[in-house]
C-alpha atoms as a PDB file:
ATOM      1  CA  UNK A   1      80.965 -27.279   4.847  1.00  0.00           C
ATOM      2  CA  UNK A   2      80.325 -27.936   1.481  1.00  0.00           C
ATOM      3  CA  UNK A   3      76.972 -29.579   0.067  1.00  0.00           C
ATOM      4  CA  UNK A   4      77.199 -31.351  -3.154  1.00  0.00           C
ATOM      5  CA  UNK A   5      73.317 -32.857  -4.270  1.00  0.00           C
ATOM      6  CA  UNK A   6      72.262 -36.387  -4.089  1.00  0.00           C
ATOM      7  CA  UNK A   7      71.232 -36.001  -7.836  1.00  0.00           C
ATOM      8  CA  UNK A   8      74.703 -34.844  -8.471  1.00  0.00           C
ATOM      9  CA  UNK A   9      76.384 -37.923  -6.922  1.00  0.00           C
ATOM     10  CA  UNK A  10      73.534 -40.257  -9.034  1.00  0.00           C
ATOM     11  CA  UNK A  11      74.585 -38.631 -12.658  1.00  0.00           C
ATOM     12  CA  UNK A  12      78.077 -38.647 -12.146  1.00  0.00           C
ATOM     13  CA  UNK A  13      77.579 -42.191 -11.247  1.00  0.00           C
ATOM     14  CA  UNK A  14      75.410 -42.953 -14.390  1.00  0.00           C
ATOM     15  CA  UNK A  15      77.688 -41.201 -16.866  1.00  0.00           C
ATOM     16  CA  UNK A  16      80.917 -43.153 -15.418  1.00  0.00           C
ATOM     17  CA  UNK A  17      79.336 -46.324 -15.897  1.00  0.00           C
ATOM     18  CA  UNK A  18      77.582 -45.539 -19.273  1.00  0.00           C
ATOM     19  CA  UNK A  19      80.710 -43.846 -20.546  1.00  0.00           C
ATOM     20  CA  UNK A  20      83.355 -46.348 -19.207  1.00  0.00           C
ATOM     21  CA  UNK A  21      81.314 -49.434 -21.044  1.00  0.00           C
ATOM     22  CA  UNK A  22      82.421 -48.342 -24.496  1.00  0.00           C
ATOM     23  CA  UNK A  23      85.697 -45.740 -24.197  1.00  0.00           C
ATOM     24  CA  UNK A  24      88.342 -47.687 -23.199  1.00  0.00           C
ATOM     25  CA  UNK A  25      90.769 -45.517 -21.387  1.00  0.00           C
ATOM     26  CA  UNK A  26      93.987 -43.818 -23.097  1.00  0.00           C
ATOM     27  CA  UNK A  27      96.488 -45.125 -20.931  1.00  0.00           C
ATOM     28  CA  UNK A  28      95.166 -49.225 -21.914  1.00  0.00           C
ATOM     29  CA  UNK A  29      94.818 -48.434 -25.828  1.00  0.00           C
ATOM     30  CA  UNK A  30      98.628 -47.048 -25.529  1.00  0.00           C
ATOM     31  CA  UNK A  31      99.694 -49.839 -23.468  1.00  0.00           C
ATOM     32  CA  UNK A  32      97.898 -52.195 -25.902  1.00  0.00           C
ATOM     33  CA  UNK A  33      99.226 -50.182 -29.380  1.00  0.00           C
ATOM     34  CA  UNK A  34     102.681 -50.402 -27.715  1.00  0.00           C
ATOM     35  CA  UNK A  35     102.340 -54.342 -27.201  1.00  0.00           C
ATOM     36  CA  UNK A  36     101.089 -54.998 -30.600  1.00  0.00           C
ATOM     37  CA  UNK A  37     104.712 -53.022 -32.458  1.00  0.00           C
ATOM     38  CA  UNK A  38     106.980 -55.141 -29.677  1.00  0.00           C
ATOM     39  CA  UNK A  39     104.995 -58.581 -30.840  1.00  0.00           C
ATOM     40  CA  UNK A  40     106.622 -60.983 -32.801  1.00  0.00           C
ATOM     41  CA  UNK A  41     104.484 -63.596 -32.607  1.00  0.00           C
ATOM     42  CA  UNK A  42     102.140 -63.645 -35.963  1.00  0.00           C
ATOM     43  CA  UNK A  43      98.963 -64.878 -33.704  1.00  0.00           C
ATOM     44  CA  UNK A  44      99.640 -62.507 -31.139  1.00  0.00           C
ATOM     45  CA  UNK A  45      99.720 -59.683 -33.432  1.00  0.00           C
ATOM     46  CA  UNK A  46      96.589 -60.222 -35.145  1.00  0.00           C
ATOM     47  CA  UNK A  47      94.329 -60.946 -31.751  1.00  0.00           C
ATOM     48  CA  UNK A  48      96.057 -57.405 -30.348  1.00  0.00           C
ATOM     49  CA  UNK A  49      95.173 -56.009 -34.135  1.00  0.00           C
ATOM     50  CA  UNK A  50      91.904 -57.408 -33.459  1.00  0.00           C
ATOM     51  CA  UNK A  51      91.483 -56.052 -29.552  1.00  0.00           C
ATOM     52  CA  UNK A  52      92.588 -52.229 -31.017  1.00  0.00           C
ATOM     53  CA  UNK A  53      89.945 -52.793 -33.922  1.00  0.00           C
ATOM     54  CA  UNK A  54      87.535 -53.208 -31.377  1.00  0.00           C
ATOM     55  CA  UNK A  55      88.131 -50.667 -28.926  1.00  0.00           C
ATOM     56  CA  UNK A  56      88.222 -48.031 -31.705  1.00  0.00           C
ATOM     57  CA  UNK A  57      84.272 -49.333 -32.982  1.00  0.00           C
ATOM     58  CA  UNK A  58      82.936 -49.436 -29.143  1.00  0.00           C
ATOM     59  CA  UNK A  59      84.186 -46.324 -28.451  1.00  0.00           C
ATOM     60  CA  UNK A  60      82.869 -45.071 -32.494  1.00  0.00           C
ATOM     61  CA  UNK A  61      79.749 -46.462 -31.950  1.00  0.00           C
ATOM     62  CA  UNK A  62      78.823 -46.249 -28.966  1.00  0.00           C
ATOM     63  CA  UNK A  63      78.657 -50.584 -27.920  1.00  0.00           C
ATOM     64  CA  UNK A  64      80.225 -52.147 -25.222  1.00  0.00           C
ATOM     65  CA  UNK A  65      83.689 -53.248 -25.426  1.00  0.00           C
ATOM     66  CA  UNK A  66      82.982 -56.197 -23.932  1.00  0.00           C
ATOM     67  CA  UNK A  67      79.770 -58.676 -23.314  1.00  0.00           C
ATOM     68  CA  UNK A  68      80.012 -58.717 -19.356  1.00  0.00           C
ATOM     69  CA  UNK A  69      79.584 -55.297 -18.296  1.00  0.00           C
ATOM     70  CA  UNK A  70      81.179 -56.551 -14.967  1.00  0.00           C
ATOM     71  CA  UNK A  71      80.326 -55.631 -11.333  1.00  0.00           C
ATOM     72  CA  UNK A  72      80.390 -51.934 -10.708  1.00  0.00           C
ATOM     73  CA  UNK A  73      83.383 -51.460  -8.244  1.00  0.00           C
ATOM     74  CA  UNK A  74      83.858 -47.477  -6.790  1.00  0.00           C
ATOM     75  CA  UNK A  75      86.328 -46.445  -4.874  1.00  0.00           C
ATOM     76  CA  UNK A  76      85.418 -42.975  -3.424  1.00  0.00           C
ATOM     77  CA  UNK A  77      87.586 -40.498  -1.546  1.00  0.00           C
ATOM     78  CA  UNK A  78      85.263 -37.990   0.295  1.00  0.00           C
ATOM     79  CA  UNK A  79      86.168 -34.666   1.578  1.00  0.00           C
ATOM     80  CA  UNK A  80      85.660 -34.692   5.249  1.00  0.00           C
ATOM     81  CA  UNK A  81      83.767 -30.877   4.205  1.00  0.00           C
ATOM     82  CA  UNK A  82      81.920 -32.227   1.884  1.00  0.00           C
ATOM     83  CA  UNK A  83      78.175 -32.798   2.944  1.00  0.00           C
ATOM     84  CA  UNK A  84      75.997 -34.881   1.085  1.00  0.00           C
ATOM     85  CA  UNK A  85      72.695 -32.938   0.431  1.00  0.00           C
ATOM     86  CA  UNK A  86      69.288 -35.345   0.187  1.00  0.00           C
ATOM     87  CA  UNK A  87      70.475 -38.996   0.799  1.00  0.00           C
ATOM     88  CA  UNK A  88      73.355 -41.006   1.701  1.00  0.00           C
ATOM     89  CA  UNK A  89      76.161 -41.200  -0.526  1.00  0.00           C
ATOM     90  CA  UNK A  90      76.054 -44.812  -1.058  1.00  0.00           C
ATOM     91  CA  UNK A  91      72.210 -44.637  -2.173  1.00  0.00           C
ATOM     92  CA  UNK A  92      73.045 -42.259  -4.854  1.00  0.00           C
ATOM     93  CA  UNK A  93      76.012 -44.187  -6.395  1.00  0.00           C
ATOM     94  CA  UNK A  94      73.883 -47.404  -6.325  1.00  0.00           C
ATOM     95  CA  UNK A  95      70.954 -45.333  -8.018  1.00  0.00           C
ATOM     96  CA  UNK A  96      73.499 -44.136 -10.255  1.00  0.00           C
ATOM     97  CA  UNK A  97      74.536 -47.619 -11.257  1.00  0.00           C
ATOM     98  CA  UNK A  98      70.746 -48.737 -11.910  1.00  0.00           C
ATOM     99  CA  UNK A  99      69.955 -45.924 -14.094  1.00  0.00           C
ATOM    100  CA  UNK A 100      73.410 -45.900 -16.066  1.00  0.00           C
ATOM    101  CA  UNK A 101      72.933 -49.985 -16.454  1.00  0.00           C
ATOM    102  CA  UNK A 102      69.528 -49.813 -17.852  1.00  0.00           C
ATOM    103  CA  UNK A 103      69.513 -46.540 -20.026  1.00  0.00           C
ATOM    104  CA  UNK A 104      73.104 -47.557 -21.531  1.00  0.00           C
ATOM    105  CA  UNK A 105      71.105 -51.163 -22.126  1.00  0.00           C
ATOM    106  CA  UNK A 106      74.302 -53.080 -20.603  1.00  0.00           C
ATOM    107  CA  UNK A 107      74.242 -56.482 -19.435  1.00  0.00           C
ATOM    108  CA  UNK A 108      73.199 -56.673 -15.637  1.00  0.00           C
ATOM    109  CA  UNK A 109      75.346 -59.326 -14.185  1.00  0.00           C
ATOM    110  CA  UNK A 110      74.532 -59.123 -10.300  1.00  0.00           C
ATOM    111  CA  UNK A 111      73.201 -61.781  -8.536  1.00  0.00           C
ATOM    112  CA  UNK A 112      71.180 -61.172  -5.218  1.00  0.00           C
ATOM    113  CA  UNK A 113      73.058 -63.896  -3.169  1.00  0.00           C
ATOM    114  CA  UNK A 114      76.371 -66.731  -4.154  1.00  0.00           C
ATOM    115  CA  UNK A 115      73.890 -69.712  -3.642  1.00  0.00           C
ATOM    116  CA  UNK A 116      70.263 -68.578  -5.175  1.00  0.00           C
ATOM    117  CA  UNK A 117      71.486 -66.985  -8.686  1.00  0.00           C
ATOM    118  CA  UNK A 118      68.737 -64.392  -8.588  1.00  0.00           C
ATOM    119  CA  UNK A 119      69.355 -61.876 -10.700  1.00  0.00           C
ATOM    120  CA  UNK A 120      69.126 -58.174  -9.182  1.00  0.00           C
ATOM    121  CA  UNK A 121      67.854 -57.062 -13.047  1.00  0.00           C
ATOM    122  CA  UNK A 122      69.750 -53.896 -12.769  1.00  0.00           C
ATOM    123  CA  UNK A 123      73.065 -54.265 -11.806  1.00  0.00           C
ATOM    124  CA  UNK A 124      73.235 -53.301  -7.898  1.00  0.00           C
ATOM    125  CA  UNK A 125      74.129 -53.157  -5.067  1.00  0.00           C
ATOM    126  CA  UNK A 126      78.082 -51.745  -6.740  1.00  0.00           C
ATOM    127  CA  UNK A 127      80.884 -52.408  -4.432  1.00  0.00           C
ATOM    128  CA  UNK A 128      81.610 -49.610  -2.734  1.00  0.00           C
ATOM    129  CA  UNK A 129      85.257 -48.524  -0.892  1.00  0.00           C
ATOM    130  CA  UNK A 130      85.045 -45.257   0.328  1.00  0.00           C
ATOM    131  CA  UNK A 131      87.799 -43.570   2.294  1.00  0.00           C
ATOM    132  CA  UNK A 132      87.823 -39.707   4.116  1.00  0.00           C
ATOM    133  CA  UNK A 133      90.179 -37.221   3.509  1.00  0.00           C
ATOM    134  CA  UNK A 134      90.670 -33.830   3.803  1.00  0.00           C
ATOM    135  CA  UNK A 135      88.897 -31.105   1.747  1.00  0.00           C
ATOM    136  CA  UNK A 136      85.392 -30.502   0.501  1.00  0.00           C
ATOM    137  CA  UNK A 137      85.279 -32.369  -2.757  1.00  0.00           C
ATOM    138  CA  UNK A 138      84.504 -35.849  -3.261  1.00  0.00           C
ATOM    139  CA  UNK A 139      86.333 -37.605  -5.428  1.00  0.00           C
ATOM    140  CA  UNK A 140      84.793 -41.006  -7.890  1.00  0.00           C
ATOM    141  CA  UNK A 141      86.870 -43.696  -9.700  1.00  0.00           C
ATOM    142  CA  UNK A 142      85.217 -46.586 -10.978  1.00  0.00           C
ATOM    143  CA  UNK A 143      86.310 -49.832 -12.504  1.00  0.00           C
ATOM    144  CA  UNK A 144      83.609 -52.304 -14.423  1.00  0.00           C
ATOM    145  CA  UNK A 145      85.203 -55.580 -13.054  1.00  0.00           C
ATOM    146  CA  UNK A 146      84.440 -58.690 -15.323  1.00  0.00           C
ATOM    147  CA  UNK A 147      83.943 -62.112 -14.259  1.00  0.00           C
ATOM    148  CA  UNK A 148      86.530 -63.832 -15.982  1.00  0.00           C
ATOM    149  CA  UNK A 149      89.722 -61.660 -14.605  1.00  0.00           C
ATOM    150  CA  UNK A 150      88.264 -61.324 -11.309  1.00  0.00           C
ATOM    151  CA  UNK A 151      87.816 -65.164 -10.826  1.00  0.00           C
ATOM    152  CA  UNK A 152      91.372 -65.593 -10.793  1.00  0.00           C
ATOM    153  CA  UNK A 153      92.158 -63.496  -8.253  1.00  0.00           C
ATOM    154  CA  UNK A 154      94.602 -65.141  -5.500  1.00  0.00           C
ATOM    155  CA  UNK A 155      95.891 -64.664  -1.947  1.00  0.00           C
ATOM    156  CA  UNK A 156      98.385 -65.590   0.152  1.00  0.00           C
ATOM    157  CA  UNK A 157      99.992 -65.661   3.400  1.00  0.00           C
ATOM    158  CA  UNK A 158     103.277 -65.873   3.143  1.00  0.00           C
ATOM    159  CA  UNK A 159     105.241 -66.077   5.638  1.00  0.00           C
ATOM    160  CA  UNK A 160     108.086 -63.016   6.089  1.00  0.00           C
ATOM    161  CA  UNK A 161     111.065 -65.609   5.200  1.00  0.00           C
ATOM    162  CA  UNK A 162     109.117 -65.922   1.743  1.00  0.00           C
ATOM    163  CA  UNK A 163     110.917 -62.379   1.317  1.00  0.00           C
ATOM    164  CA  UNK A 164     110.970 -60.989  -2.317  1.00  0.00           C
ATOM    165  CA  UNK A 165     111.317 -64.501  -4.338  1.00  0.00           C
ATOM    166  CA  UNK A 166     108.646 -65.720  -2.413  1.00  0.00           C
ATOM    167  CA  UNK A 167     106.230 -62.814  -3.323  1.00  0.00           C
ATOM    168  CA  UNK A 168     107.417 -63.158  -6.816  1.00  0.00           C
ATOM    169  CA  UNK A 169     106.727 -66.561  -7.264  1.00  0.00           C
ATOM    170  CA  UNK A 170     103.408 -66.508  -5.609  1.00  0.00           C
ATOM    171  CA  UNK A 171     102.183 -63.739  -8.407  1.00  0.00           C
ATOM    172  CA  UNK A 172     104.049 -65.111 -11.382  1.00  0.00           C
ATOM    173  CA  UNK A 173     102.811 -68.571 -10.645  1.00  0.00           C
ATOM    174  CA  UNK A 174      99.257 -67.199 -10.308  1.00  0.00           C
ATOM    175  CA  UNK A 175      99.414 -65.604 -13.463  1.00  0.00           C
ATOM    176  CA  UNK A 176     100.542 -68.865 -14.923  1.00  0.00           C
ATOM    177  CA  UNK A 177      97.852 -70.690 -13.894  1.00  0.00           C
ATOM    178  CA  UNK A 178      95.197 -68.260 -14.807  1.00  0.00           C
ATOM    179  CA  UNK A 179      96.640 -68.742 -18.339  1.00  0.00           C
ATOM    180  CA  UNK A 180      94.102 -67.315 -21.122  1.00  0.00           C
ATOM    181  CA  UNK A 181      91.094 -67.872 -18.659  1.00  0.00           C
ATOM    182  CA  UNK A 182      91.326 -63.953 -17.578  1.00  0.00           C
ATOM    183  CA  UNK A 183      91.465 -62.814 -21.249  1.00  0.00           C
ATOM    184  CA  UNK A 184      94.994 -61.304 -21.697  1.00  0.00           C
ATOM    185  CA  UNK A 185      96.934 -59.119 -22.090  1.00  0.00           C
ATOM    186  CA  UNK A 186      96.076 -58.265 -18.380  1.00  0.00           C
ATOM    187  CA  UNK A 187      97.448 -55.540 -16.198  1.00  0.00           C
ATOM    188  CA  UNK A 188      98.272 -57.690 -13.087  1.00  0.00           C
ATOM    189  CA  UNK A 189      97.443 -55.805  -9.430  1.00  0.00           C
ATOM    190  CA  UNK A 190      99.368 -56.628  -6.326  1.00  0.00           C
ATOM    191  CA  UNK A 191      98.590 -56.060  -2.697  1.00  0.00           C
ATOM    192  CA  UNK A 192     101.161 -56.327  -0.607  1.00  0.00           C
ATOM    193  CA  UNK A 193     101.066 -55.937   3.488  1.00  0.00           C
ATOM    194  CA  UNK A 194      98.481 -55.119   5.880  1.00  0.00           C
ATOM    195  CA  UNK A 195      95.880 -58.090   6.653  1.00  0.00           C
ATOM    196  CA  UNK A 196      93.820 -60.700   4.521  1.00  0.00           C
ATOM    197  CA  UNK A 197      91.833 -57.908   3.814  1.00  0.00           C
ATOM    198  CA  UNK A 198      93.751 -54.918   3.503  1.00  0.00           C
ATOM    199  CA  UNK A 199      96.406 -56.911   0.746  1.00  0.00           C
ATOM    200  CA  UNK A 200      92.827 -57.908  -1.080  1.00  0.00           C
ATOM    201  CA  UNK A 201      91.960 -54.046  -1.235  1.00  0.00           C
ATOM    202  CA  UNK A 202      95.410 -52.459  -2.331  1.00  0.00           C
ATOM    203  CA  UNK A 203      96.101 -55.294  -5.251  1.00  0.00           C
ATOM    204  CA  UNK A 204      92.237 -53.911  -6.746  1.00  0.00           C
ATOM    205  CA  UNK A 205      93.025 -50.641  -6.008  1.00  0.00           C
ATOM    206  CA  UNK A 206      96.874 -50.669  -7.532  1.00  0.00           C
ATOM    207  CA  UNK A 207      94.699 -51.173 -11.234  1.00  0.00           C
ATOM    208  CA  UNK A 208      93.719 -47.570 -11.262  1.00  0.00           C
ATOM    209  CA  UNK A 209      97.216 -46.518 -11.971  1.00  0.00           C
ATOM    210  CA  UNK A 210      97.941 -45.113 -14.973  1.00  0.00           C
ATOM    211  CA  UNK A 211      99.322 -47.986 -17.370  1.00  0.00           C
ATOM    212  CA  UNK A 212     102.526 -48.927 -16.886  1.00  0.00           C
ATOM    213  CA  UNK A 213     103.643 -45.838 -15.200  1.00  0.00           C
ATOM    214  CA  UNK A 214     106.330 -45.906 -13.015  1.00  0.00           C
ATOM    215  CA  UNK A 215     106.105 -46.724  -9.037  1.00  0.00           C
ATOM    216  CA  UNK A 216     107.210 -43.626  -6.776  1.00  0.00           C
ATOM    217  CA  UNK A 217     108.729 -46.256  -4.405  1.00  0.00           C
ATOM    218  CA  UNK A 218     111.878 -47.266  -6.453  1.00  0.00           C
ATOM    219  CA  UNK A 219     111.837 -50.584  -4.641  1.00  0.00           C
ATOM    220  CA  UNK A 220     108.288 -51.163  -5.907  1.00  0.00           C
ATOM    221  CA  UNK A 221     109.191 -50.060  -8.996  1.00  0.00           C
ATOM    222  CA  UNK A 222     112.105 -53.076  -9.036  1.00  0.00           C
ATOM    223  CA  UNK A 223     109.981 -55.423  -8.026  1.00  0.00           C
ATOM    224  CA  UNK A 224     106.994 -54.713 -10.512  1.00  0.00           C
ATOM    225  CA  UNK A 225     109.235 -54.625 -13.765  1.00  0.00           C
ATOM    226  CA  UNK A 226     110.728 -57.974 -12.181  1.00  0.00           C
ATOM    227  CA  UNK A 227     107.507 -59.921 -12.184  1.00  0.00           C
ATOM    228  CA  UNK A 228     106.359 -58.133 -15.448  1.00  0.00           C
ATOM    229  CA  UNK A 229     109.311 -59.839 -16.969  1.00  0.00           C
ATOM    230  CA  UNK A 230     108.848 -63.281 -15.703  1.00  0.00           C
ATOM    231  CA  UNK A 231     105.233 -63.312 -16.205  1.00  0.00           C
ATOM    232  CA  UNK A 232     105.881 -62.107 -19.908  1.00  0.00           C
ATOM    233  CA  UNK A 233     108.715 -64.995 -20.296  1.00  0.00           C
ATOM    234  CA  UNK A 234     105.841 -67.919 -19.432  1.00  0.00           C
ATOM    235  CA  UNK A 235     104.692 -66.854 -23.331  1.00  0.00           C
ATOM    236  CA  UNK A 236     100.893 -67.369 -22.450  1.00  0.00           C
ATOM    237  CA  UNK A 237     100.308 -64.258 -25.249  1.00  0.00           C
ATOM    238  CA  UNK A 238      97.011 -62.415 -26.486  1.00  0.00           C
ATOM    239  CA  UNK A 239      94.077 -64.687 -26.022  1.00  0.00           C
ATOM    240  CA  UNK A 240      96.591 -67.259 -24.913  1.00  0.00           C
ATOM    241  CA  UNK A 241      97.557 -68.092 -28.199  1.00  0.00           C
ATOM    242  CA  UNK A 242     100.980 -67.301 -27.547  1.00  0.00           C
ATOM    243  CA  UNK A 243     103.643 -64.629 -27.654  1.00  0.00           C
ATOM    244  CA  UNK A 244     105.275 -61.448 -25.806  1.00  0.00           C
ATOM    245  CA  UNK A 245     102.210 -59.394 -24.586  1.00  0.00           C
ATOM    246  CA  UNK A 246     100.931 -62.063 -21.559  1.00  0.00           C
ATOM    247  CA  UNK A 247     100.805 -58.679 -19.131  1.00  0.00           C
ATOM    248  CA  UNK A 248     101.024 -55.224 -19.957  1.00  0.00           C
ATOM    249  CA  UNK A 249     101.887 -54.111 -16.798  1.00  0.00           C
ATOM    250  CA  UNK A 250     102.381 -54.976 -12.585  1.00  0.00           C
ATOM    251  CA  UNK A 251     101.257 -52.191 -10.211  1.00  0.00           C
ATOM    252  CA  UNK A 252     102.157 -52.775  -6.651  1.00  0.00           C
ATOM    253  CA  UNK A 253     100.817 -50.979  -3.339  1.00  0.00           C
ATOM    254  CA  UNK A 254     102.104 -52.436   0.054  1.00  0.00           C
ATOM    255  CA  UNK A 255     100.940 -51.463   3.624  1.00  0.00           C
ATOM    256  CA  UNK A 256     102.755 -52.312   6.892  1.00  0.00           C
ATOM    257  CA  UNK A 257     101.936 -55.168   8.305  1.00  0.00           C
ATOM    258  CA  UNK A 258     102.318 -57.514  11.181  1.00  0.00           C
ATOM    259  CA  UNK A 259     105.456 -58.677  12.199  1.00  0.00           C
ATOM    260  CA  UNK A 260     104.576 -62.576  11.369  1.00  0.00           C
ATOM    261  CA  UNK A 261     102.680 -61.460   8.076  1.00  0.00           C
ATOM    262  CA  UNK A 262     103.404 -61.478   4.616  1.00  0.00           C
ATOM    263  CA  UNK A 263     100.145 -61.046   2.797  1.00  0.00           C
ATOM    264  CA  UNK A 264     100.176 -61.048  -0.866  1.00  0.00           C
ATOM    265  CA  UNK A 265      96.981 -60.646  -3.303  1.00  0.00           C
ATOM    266  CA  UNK A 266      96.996 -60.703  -6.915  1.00  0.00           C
ATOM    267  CA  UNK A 267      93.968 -59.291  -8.944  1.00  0.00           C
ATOM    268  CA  UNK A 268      93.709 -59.551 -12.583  1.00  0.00           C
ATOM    269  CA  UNK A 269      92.768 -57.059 -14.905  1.00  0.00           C
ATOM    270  CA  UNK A 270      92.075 -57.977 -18.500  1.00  0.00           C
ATOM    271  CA  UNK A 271      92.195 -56.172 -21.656  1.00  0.00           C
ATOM    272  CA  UNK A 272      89.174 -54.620 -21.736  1.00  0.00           C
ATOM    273  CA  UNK A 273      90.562 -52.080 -18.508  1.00  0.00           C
ATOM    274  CA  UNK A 274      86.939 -49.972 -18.070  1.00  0.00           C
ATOM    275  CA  UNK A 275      88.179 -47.680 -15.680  1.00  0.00           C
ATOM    276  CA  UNK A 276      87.283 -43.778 -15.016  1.00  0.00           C
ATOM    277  CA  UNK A 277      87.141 -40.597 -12.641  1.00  0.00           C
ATOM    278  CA  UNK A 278      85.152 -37.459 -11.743  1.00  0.00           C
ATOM    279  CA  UNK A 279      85.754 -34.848  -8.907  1.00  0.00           C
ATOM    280  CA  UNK A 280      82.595 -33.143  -7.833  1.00  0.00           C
END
């Protein structure tokens, strides 16, 4: 067995919430650079001008990229060797999001309950997936989830007749009428299979692909540059003001399922993609 420190677990925590506020990953600013040479619409082109400007000044100087910090969302593969050494794993990431919310001064956006609006002051409790696997590391990837893209989140039970069009239509017609509300260009996750739950899970999940790589299930693969194409036709554009660049990209994931299921979730991603990773 393996022991990795509680304190460990609570700095890697901080710095990937601290560090993800203001340095927008690689993958979205290429993704994003890309967008802005294939736009031909004149409004389009400045907003994405305007969305690279800022990126490069959060990241210079150190603000975030964005006003709403978002909810801290991990999802955390741990080694079934790997021992955590002076407190549960899910107390350290939460003291990890505390500390890395109030000494990188960002906005604290969690309420204590749906109905009584009480702010928490400090950003917890983070959403927390974890999964076991083999091996003695653990491993951390965290997303700062805003409000806005997150709110239009959709899901659907389809039925298995729906087939293909019917998945397709379900996501680009969520897109649609999300419309600017979720701040695009988006990166558009889909969850496919499983349960209510499970479909919920993989479409969140699918957004910590690398941008716009390519699916290792060639059917996937199909299907996402399918949507991506309709969704980019509806000519929503940056900001919704119009033009190409409505999505960036469509990851998939799919599960089995039941044999009377088609579950189908769609979770939105918008520009400002704060996503990272650390293996302790």
């Amino acid at each position: 067995m393996r022991k990795i420190e509680f304190q460990t677990i609570v700095d890697a925590a901080k710095e990937l919430c601290a560090r993800s506020a203001s340095d927008l990953p690689a993958d979205m600013e290429r993704a994003l650079a890309a967008a802005r040479a294939r736009e031909i619409s004149p409004a389009g082109a400045e907003i994405l001008d305007a969305l690279l400007e800022n990126a490069r000044v959060a990241r210079d100087e150190k603000r975030p990229i964005c006003q709403d910090t978002g909810v801290a969302v991990f999802f955390i593969e741990k080694g079934a060797e790997a021992v955590v050494a002076g407190g549960t794993l899910t107390d350290a990431v939460n003291e990890g999001v505390r500390r890395g919310y109030e000494e990188a001064f960002l906005r604290k956006s969690i309420v204590r309950g749906p109905l009584d609006r009480v702010n928490t002051k400090d950003n917890t409790p983070a959403v927390i997936h974890l999964e076991e696997v083999p091996g003695d590391r653990i491993s951390i990837r965290f997303m700062a989830k805003g409000g806005g893209c997150e709110n239009m989140s959709r899901l659907a039970m389809l039925t298995p007749a729906d087939g293909r069009e019917g998945v397709i239509r379900f996501v680009v017609g969520a897109v649609d009428a999300a419309g600017a509300n979720p701040c695009p260009p988006i990166v558009v996750g889909v969850g496919m299979g499983g349960t209510f739950e499970v479909a919920a899970l993989l479409a969140k999940k699918s957004l910590f692909r690398e941008i716009g790589s390519p699916n290792p299930d060639s059917a996937l693969d199909s299907l996402e540059r399918e949507i991506l194409e309709r969704i980019n036709d509806l000519g929503i554009g940056p900001q919704g003001m119009g033009g190409a660049a409505t999505a960036l990209a469509v990851h998939v994931l799919s599960h089995p399922c039941h044999i009377a299921s088609l579950p189908v979730a769609v979770n939105i991603e918008c520009h400002a993609h704060r996503s990272a990773e650390v293996v302790l």
